[in-house]
C-alpha atoms as a PDB file:
ATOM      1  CA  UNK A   1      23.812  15.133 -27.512  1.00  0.00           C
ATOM      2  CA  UNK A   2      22.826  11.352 -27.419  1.00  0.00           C
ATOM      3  CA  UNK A   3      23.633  11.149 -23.551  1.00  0.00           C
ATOM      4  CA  UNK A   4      21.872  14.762 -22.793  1.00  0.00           C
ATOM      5  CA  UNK A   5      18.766  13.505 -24.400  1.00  0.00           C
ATOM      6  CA  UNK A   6      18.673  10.404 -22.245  1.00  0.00           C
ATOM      7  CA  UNK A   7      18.795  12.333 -19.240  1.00  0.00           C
ATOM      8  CA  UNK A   8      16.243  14.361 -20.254  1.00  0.00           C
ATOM      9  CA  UNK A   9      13.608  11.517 -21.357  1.00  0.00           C
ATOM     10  CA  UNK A  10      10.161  12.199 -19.246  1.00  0.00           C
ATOM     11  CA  UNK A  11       9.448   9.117 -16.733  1.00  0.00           C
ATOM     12  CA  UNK A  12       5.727   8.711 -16.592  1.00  0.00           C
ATOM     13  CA  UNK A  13       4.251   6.759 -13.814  1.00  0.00           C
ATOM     14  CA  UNK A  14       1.566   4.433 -13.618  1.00  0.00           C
ATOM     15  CA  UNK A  15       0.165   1.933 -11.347  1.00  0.00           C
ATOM     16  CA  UNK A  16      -2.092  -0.870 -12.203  1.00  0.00           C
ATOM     17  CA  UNK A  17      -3.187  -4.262 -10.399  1.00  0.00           C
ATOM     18  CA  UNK A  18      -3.407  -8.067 -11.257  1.00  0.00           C
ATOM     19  CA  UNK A  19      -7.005  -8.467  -9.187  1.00  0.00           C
ATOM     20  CA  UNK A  20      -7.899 -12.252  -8.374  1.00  0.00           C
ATOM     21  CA  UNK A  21     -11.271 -13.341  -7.903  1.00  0.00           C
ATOM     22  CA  UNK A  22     -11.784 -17.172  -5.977  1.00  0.00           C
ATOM     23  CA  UNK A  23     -15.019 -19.208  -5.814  1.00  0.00           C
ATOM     24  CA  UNK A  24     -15.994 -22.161  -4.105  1.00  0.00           C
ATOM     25  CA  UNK A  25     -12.438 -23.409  -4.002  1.00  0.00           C
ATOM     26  CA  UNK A  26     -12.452 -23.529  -8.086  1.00  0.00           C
ATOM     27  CA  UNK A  27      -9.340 -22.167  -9.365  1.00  0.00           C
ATOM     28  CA  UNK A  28      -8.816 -18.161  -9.451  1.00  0.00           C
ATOM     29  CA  UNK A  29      -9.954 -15.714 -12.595  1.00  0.00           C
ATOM     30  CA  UNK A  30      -7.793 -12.717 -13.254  1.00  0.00           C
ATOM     31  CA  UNK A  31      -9.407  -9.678 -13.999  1.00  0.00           C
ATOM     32  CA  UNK A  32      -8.682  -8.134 -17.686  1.00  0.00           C
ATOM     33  CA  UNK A  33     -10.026  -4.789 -19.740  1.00  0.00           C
ATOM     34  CA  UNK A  34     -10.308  -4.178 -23.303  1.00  0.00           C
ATOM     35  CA  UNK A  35      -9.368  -0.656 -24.142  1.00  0.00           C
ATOM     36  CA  UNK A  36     -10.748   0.133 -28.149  1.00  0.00           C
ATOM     37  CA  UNK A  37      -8.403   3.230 -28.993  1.00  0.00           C
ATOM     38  CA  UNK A  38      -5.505   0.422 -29.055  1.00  0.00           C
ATOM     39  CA  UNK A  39      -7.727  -2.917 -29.295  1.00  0.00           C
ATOM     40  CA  UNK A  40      -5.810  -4.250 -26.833  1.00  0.00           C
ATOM     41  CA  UNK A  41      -6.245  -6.768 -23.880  1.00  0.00           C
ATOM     42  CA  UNK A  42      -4.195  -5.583 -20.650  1.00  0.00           C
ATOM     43  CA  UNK A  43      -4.426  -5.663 -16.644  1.00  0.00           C
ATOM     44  CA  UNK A  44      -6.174  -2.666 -15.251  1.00  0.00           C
ATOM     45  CA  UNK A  45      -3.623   0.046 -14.959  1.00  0.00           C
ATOM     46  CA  UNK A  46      -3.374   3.855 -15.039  1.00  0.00           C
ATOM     47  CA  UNK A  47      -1.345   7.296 -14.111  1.00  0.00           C
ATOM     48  CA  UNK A  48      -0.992   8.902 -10.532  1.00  0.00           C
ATOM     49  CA  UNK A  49      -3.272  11.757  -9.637  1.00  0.00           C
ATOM     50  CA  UNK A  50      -1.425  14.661  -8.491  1.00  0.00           C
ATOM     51  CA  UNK A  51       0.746  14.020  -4.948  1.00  0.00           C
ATOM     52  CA  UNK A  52      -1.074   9.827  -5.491  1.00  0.00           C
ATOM     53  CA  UNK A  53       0.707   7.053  -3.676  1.00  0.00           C
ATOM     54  CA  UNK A  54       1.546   4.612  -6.342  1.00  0.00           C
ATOM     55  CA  UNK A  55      -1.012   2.142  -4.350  1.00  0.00           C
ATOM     56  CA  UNK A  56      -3.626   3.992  -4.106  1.00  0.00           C
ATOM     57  CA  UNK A  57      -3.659   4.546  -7.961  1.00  0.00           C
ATOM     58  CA  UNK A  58      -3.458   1.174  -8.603  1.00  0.00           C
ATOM     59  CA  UNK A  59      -6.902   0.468  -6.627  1.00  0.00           C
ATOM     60  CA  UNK A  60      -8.637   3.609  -8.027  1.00  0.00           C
ATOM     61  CA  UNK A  61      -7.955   2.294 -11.452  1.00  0.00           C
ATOM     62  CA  UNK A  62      -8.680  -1.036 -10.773  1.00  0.00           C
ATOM     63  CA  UNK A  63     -11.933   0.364 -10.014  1.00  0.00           C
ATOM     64  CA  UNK A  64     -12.754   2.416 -12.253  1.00  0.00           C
ATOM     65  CA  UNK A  65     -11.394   0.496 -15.432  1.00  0.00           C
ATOM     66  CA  UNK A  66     -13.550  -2.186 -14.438  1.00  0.00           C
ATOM     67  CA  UNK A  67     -16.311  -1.127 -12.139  1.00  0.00           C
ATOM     68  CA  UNK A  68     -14.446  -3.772  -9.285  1.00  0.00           C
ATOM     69  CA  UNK A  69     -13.441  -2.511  -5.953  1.00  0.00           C
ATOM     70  CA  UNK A  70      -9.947  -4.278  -4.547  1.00  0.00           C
ATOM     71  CA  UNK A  71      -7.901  -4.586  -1.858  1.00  0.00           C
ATOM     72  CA  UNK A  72      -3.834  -4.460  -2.452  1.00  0.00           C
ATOM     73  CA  UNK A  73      -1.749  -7.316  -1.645  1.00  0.00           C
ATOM     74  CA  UNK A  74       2.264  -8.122  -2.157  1.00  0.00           C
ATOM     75  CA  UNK A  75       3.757  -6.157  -4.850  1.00  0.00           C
ATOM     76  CA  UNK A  76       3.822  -7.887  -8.076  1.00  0.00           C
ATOM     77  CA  UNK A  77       6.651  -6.609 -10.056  1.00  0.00           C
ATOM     78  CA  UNK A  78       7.193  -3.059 -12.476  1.00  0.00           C
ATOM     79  CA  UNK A  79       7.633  -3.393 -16.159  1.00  0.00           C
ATOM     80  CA  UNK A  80       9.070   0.321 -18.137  1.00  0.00           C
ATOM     81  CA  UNK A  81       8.700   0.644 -21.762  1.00  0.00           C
ATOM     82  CA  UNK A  82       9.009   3.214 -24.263  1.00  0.00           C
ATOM     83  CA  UNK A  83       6.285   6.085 -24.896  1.00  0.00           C
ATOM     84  CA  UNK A  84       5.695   9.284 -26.575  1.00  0.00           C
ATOM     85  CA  UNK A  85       9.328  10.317 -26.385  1.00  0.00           C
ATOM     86  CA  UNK A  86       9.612   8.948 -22.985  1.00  0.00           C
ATOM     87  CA  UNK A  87       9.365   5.794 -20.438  1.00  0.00           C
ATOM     88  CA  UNK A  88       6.632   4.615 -18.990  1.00  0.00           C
ATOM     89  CA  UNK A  89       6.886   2.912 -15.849  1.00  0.00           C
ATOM     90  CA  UNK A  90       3.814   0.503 -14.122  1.00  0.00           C
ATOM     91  CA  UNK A  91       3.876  -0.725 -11.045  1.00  0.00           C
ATOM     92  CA  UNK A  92       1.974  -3.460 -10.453  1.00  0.00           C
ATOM     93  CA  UNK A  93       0.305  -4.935  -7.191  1.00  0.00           C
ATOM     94  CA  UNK A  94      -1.244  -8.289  -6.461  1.00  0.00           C
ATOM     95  CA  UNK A  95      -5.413  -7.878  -5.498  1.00  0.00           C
ATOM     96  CA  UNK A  96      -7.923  -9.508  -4.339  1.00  0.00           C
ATOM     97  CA  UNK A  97     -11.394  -8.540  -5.532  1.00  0.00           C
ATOM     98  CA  UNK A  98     -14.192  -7.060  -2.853  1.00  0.00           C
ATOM     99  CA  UNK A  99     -16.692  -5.967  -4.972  1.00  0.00           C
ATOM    100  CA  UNK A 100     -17.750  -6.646  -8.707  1.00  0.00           C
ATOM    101  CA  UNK A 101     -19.751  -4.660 -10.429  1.00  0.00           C
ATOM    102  CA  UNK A 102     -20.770  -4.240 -14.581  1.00  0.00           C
ATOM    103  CA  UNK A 103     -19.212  -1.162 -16.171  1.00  0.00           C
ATOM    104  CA  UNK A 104     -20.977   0.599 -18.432  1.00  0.00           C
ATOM    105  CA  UNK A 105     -18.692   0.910 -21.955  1.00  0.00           C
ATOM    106  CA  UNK A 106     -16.698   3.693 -22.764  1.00  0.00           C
ATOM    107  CA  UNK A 107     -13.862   5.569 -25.251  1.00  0.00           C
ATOM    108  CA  UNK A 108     -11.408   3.958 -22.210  1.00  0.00           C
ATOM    109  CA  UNK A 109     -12.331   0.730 -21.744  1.00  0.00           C
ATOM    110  CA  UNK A 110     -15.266  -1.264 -23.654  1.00  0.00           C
ATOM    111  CA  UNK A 111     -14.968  -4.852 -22.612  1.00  0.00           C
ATOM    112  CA  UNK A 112     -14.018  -6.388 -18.967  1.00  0.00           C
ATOM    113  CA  UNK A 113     -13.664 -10.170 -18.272  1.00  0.00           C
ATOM    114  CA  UNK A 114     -12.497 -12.268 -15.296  1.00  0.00           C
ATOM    115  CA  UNK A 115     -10.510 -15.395 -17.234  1.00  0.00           C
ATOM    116  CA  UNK A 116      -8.835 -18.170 -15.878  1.00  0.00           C
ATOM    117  CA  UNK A 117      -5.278 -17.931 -15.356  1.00  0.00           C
ATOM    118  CA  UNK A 118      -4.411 -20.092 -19.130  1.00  0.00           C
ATOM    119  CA  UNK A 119      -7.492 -18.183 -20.797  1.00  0.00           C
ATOM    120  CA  UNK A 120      -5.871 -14.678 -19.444  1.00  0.00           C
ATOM    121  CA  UNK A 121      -2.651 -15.493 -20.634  1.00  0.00           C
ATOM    122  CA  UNK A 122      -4.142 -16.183 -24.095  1.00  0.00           C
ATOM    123  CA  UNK A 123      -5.480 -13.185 -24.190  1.00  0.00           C
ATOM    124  CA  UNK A 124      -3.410 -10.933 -23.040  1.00  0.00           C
ATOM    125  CA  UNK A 125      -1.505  -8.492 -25.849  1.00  0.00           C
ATOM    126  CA  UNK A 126       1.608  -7.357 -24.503  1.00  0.00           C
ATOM    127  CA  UNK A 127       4.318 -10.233 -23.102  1.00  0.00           C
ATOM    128  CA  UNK A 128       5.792  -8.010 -20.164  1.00  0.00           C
ATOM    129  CA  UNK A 129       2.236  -7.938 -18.378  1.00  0.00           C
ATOM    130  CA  UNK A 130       2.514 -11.698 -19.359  1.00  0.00           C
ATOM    131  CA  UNK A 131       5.539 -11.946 -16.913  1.00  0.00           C
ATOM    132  CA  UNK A 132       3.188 -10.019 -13.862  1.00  0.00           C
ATOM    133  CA  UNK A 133       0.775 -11.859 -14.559  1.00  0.00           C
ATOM    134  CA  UNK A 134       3.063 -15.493 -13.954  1.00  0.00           C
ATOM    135  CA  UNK A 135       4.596 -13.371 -11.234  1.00  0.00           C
ATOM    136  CA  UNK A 136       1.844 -13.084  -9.188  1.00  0.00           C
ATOM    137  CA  UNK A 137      -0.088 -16.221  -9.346  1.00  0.00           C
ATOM    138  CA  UNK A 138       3.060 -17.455  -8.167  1.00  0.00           C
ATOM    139  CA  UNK A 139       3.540 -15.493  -5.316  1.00  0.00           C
ATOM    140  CA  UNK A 140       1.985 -17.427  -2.000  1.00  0.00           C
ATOM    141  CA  UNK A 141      -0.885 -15.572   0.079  1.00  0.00           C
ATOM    142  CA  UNK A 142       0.331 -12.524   2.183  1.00  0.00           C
ATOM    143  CA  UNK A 143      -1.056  -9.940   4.931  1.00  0.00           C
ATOM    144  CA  UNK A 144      -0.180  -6.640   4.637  1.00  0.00           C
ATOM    145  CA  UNK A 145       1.486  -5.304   7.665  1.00  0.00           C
ATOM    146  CA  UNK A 146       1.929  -1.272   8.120  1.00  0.00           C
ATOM    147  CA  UNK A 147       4.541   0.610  10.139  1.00  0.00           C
ATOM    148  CA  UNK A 148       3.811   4.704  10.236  1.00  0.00           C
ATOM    149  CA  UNK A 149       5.969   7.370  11.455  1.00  0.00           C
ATOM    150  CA  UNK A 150       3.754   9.993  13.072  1.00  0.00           C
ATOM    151  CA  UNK A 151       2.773  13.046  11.188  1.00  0.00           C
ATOM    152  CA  UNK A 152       4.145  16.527  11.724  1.00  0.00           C
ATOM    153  CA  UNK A 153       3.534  17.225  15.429  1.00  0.00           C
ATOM    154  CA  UNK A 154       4.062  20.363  16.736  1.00  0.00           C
ATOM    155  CA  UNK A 155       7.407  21.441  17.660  1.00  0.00           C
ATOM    156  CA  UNK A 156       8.920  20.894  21.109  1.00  0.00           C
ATOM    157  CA  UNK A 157      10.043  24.078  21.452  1.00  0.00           C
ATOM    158  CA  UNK A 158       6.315  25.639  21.310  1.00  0.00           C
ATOM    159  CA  UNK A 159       4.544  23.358  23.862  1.00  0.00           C
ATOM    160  CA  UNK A 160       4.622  23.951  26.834  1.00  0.00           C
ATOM    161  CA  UNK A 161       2.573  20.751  28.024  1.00  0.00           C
ATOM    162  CA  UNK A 162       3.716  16.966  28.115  1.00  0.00           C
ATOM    163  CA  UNK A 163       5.171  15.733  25.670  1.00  0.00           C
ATOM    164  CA  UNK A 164       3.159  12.647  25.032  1.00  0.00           C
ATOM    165  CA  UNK A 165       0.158  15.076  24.765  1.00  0.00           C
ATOM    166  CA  UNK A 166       1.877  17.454  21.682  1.00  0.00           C
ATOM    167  CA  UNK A 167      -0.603  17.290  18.770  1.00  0.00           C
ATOM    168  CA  UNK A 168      -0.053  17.492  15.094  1.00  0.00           C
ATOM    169  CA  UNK A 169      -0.171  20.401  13.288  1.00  0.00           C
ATOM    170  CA  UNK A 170      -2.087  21.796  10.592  1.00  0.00           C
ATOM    171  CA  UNK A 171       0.630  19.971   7.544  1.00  0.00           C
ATOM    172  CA  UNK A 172       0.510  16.983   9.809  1.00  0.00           C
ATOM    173  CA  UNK A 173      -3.098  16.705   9.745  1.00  0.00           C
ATOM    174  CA  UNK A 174      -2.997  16.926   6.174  1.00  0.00           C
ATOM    175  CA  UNK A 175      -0.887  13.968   5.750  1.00  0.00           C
ATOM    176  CA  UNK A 176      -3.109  11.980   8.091  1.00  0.00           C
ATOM    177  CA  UNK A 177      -5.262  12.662   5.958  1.00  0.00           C
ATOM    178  CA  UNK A 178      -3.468  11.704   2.987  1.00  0.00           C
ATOM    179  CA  UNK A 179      -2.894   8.165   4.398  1.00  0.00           C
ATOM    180  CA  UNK A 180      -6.472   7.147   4.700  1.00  0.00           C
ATOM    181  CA  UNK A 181      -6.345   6.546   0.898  1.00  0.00           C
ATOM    182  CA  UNK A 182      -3.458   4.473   1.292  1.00  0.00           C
ATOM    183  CA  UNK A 183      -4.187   2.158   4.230  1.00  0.00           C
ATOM    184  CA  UNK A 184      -8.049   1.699   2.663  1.00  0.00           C
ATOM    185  CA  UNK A 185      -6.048   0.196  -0.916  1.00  0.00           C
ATOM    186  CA  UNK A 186      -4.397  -1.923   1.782  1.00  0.00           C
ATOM    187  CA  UNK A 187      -7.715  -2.888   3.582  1.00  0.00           C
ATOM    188  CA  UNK A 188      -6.153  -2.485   7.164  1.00  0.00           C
ATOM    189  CA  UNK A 189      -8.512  -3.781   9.568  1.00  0.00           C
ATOM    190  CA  UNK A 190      -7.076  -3.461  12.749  1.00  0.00           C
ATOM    191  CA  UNK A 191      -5.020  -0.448  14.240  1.00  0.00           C
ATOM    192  CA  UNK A 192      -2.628  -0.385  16.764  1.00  0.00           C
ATOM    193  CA  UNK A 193      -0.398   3.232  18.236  1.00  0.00           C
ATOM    194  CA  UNK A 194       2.125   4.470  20.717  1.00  0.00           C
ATOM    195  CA  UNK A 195      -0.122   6.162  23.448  1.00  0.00           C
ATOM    196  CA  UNK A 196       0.846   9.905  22.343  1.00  0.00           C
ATOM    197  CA  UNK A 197      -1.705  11.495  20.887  1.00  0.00           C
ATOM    198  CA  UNK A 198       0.368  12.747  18.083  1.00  0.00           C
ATOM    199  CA  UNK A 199       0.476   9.177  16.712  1.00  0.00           C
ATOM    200  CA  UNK A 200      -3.190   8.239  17.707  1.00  0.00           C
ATOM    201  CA  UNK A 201      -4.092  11.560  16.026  1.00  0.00           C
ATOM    202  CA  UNK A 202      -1.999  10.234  12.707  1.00  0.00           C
ATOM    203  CA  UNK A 203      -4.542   7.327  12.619  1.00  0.00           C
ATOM    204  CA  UNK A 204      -7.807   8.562  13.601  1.00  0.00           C
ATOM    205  CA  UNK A 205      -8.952  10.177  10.285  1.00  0.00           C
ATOM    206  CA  UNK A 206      -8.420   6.655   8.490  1.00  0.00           C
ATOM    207  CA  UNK A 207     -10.308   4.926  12.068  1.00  0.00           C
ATOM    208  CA  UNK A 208     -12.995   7.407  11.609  1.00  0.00           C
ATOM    209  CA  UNK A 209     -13.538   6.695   7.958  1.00  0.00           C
ATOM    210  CA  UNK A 210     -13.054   2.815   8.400  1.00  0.00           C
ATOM    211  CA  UNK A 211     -15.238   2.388  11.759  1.00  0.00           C
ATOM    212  CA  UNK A 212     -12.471   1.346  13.813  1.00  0.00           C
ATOM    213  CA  UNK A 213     -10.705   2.368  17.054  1.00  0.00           C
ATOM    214  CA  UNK A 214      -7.249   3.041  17.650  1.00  0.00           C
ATOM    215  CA  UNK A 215      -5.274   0.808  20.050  1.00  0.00           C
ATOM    216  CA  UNK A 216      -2.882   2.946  22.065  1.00  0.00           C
ATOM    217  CA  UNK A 217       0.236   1.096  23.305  1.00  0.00           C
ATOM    218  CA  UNK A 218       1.911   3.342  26.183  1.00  0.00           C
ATOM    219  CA  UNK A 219       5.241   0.571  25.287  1.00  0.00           C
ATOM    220  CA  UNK A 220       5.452   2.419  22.021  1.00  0.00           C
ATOM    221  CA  UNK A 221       5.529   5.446  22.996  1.00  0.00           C
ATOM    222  CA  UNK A 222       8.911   8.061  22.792  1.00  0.00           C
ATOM    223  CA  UNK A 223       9.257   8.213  26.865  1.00  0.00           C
ATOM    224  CA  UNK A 224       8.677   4.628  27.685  1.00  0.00           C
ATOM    225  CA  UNK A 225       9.387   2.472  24.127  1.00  0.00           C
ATOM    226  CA  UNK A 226      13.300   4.381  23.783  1.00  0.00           C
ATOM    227  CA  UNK A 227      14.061   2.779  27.608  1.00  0.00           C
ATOM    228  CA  UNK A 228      12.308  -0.439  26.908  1.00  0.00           C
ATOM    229  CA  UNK A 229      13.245  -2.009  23.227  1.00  0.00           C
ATOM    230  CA  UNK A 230      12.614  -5.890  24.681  1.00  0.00           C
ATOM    231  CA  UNK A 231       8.849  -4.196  25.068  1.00  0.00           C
ATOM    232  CA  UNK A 232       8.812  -2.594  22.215  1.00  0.00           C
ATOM    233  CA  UNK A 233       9.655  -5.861  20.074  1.00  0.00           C
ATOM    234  CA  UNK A 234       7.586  -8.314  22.411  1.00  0.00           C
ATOM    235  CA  UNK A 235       4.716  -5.918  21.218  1.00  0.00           C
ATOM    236  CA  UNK A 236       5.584  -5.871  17.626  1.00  0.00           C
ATOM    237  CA  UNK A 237       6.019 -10.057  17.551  1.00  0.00           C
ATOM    238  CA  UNK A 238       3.149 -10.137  19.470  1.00  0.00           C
ATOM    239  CA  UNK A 239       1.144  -7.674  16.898  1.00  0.00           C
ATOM    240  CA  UNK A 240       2.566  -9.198  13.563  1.00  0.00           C
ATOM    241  CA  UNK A 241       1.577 -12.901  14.837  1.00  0.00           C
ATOM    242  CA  UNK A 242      -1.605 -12.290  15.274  1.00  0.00           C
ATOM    243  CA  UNK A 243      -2.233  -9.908  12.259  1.00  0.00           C
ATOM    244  CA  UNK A 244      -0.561 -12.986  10.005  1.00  0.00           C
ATOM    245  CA  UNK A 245      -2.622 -15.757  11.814  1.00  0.00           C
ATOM    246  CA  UNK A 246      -5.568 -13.920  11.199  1.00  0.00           C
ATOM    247  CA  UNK A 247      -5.302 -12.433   7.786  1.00  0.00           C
ATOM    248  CA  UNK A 248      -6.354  -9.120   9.124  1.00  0.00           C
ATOM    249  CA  UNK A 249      -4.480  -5.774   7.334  1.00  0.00           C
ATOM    250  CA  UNK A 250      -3.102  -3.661  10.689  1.00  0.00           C
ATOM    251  CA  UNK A 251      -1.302  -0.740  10.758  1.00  0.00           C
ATOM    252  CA  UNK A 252       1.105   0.443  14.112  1.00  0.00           C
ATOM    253  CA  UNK A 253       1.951   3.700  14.440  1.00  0.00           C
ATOM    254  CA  UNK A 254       5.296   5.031  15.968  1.00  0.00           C
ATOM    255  CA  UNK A 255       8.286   7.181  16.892  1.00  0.00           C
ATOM    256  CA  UNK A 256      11.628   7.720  15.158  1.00  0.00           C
ATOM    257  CA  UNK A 257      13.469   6.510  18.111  1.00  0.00           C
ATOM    258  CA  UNK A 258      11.154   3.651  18.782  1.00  0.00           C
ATOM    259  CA  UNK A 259      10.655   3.194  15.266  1.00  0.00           C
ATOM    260  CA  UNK A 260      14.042   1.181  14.552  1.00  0.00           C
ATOM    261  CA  UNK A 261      13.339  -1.143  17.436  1.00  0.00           C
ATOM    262  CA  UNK A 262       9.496  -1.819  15.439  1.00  0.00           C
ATOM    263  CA  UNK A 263      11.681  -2.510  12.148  1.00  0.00           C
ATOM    264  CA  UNK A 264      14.510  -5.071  13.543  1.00  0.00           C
ATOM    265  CA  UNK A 265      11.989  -7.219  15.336  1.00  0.00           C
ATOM    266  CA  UNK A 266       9.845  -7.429  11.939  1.00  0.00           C
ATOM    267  CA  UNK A 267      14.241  -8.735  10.424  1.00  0.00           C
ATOM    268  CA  UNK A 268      13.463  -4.841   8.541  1.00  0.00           C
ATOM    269  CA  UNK A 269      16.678  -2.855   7.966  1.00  0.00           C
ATOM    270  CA  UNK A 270      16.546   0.488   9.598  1.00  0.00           C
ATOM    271  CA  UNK A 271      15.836   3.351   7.144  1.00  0.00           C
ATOM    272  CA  UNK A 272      15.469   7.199   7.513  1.00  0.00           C
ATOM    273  CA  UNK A 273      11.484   7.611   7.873  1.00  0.00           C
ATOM    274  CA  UNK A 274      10.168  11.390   7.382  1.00  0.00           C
ATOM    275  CA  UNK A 275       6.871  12.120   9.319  1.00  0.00           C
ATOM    276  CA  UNK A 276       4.114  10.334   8.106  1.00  0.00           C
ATOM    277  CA  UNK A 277       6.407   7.623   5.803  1.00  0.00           C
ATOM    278  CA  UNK A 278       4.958   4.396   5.516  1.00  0.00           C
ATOM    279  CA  UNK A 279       6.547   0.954   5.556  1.00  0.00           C
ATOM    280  CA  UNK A 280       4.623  -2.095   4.377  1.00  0.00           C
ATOM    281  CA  UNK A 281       6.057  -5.591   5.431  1.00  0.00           C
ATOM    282  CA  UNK A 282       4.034  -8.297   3.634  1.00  0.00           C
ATOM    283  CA  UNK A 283       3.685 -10.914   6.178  1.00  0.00           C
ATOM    284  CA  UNK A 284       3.254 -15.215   5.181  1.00  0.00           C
ATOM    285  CA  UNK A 285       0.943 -17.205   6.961  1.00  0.00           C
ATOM    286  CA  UNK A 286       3.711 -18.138   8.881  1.00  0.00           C
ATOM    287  CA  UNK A 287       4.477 -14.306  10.405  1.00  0.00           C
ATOM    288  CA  UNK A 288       7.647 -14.156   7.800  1.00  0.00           C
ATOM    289  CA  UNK A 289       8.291 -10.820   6.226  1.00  0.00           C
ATOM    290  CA  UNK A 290       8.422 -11.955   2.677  1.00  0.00           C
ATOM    291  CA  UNK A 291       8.547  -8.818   1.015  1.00  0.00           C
ATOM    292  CA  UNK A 292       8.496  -5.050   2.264  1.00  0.00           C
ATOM    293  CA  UNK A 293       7.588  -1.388   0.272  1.00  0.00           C
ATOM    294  CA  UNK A 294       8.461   2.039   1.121  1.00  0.00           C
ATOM    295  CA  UNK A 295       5.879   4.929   1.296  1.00  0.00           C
ATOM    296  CA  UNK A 296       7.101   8.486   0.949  1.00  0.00           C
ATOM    297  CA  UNK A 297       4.697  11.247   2.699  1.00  0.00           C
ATOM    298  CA  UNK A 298       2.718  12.884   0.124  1.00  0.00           C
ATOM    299  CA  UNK A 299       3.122  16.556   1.808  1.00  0.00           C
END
């Protein structure tokens, strides 16, 4: 009976951030809430909307826990503990504030302060957010780097035109538009895509909404890319230099046959990708992956 209840303990998840602010060069704060129903003082955290990347959560929260808009960095770590006849599991990310803004109190959250990284830790109530906390201010600058499969495109079989032309269908448009939440959490700047339209079409609703223009790449592309892998990785060197010399968030958008190609030049480890899966290799100033996160497709 002991083992049978085990299996059957309910895993809720929850994502939160620990959101850095920097000014004139003096040393970081970390941001912190006060929530009265358990007078406690933890890092902004919360649970996943319905079909919610884990990401995304963790910036809506952020946000409105403490009335500060962030952008996601490197993940910071995931801490479980028990709850309600359950486990409840947080994953945290590393953030960098935008925006800050005062939040009116509520039942939620009454008090929010930006502390130094000692004052924080003084604070702070529970010892496992302790260990994020140390975690992350530890953890050296990164840029967030994005590889996409392509959303559903229309099958083969029903078009009749080229190939590189085949658009995505009505599900695949839907999880384009499920990633714009995801790449804005990641503040991608700068967006790069095999020539098809099926994986310029995956990025445009996220270009539109950000003010940005796709880059198509005809070397990424099925037809050309699958024939040509020393183009394919020249590209992607090419594309992850400059994104981690520049500190700008990009996002390159791809094929499954190209796709493993995109991976091995980034030292990535080739991985089944359904349409519209999202890989996240966190780049050092340097242009070293230093730490990489899987996406699943939300539809």
């Amino acid at each position: 009976m002991g083992a049978k209840s085990a299996r059957t303990r309910k895993i809720t998840v929850a994502a939160g951030t620990v959101a850095l602010h920097e000014r004139d060069g003096k040393k970081p704060q970390v941001l912190l809430v006060h929530r009265p129903s358990y007078d406690d003082w933890t890092l902004p955290k919360g649970h996943l909307d319905p079909d919610e990347y884990e990401a995304v959560a963790a910036a809506r929260e952020t946000w409105e826990e403490s009335g500060s808009r962030v952008v996601l960095g490197r993940p910071a770590g995931v801490i479980s503990y028990p709850v309600g006849g359950g486990t409840k599991v947080v994953h945290y990310w590393t953030a960098r504030a935008l925006q800050i803004r005062a939040r009116k109190p509520d039942r939620e959250v009454d008090k929010v302060a930006w502390l130094t990284p000692s004052h924080a830790l003084t604070r702070m109530t529970y010892d496992d957010e302790k260990g994020v906390l140390r975690t992350a201010l530890a953890l050296e600058k990164t840029t967030p780097f994005l590889i996409v499969r392509h959303a559903k495109a229309m099958d083969r079989k029903n078009w009749s035109g080229r190939d590189q032309a085949r658009p995505i269908t009505a599900r695949g448009r839907k999880q384009a538009s499920r990633l714009v939440p995801l790449l804005e959490a990641f503040g991608v700047r700068s967006l790069a895509s095999s020539s098809s339209t099926r994986c310029v079409q995956t990025l445009v609703p996220y270009a539109q909404r950000a003010g940005l223009t796709v880059d198509p790449w005809a070397i990424l592309s099925e037809e050309i890319g699958e024939e040509n892998p020393k183009g394919v990785a020249k590209l992607m060197r090419r594309l992850a230099r400059e994104a981690a010399a520049s500190g700008v968030p990009t996002a390159v958008c791809g094929h499954r046959p190209v796709l493993p190609v995109m991976l091995a030049e980034l030292g990535i480890a080739p991985r089944l990708m359904q349409t519209a899966a999202t890989i996240i290799a966190h780049l050092s100033p340097s242009g070293e992956v230093v730490a990489t996160e899987f996406h699943r497709p939300r539809c």
